[in-house]
Every structure is written in C-alpha cells, then in structure tokens.
PDB file of N, CA and C in Angstrom:
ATOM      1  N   UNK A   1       1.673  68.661 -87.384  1.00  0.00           N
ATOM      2  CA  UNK A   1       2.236  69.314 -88.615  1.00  0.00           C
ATOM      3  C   UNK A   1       2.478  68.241 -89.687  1.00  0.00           C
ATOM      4  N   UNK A   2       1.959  68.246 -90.644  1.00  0.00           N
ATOM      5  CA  UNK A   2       2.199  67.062 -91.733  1.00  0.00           C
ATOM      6  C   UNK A   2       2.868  67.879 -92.876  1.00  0.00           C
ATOM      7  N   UNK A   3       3.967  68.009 -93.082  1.00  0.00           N
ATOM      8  CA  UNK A   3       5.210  68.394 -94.064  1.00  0.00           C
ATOM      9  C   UNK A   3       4.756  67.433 -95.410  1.00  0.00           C
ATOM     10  N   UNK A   4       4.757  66.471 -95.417  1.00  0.00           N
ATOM     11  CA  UNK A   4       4.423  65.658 -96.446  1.00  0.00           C
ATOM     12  C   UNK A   4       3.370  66.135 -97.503  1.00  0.00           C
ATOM     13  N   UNK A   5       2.175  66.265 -97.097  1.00  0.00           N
ATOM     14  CA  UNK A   5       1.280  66.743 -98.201  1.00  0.00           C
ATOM     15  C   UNK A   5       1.919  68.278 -98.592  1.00  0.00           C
ATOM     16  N   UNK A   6       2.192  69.248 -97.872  1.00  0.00           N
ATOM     17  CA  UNK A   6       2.831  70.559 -98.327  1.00  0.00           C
ATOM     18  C   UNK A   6       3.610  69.808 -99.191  1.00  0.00           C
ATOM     19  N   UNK A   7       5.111  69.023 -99.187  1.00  0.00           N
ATOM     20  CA  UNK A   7       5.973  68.750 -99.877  1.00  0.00           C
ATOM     21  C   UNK A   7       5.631  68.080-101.224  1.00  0.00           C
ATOM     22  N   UNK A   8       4.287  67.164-101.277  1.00  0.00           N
ATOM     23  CA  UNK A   8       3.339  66.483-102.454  1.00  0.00           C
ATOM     24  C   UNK A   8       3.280  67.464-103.213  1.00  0.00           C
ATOM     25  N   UNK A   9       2.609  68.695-102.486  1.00  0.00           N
ATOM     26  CA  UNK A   9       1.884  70.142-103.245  1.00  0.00           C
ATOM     27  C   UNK A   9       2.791  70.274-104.256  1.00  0.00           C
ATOM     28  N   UNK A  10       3.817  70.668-103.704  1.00  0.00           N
ATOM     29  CA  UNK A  10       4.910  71.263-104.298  1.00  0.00           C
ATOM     30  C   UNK A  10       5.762  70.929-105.326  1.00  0.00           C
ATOM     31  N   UNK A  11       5.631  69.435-105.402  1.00  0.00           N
ATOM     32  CA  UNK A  11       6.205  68.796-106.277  1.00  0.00           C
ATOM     33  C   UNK A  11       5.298  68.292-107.190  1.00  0.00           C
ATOM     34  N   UNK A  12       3.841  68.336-106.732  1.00  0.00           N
ATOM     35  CA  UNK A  12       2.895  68.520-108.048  1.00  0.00           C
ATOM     36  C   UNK A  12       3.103  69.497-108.253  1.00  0.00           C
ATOM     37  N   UNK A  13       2.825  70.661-108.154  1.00  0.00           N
ATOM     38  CA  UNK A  13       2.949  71.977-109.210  1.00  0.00           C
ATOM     39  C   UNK A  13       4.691  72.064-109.514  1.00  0.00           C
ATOM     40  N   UNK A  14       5.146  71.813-109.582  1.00  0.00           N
ATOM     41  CA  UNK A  14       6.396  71.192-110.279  1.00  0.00           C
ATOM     42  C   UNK A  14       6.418  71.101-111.696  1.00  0.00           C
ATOM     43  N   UNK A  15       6.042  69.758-111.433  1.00  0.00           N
ATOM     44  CA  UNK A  15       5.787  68.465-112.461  1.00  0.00           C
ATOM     45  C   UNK A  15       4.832  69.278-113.461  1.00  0.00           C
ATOM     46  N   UNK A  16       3.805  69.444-112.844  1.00  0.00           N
ATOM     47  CA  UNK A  16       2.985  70.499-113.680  1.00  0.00           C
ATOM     48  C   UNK A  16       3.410  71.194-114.757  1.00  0.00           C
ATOM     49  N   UNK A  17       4.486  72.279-113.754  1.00  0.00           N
ATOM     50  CA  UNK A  17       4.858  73.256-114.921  1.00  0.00           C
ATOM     51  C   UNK A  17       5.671  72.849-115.683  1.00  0.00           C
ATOM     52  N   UNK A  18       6.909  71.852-115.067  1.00  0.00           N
ATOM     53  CA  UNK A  18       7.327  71.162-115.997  1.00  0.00           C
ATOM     54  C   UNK A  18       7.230  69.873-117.163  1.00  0.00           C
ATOM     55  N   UNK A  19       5.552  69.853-117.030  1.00  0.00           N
ATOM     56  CA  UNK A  19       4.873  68.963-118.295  1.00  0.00           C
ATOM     57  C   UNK A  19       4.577  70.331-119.292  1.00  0.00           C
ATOM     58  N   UNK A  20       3.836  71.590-118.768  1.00  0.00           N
ATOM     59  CA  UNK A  20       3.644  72.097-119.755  1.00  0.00           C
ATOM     60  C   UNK A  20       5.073  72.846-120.203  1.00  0.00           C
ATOM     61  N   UNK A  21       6.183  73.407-119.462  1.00  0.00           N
ATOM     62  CA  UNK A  21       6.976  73.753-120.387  1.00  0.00           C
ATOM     63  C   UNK A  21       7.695  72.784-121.370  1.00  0.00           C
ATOM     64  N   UNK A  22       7.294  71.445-121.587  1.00  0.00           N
ATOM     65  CA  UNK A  22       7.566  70.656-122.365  1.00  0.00           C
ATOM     66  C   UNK A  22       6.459  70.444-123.726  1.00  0.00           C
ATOM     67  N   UNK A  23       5.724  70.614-123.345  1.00  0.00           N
ATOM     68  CA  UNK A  23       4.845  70.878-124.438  1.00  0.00           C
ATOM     69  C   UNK A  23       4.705  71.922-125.255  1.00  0.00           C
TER      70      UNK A  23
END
C-alpha cells in the first residue's frame, strides 16, 4: 500500500485549485 503518492495526488490537486482560485 503506498499512501504517499495518493497523499502527493491530493495535495497536487490542492495547490492546483488553489493557484487558480488565485488567479
């Protein structure tokens, strides 16, 4: 079970949405 890349995922689409709701 590798938690880590799930947890990467997640915090890229994050970041994501929170670059574009900054823009």
């Amino acid at each position: 079970m590798r938690t880590e890349g799930f947890f990467i995922s997640k915090m890229r689409v994050m970041v994501s949405r929170c670059q574009e709701r900054i823009r």
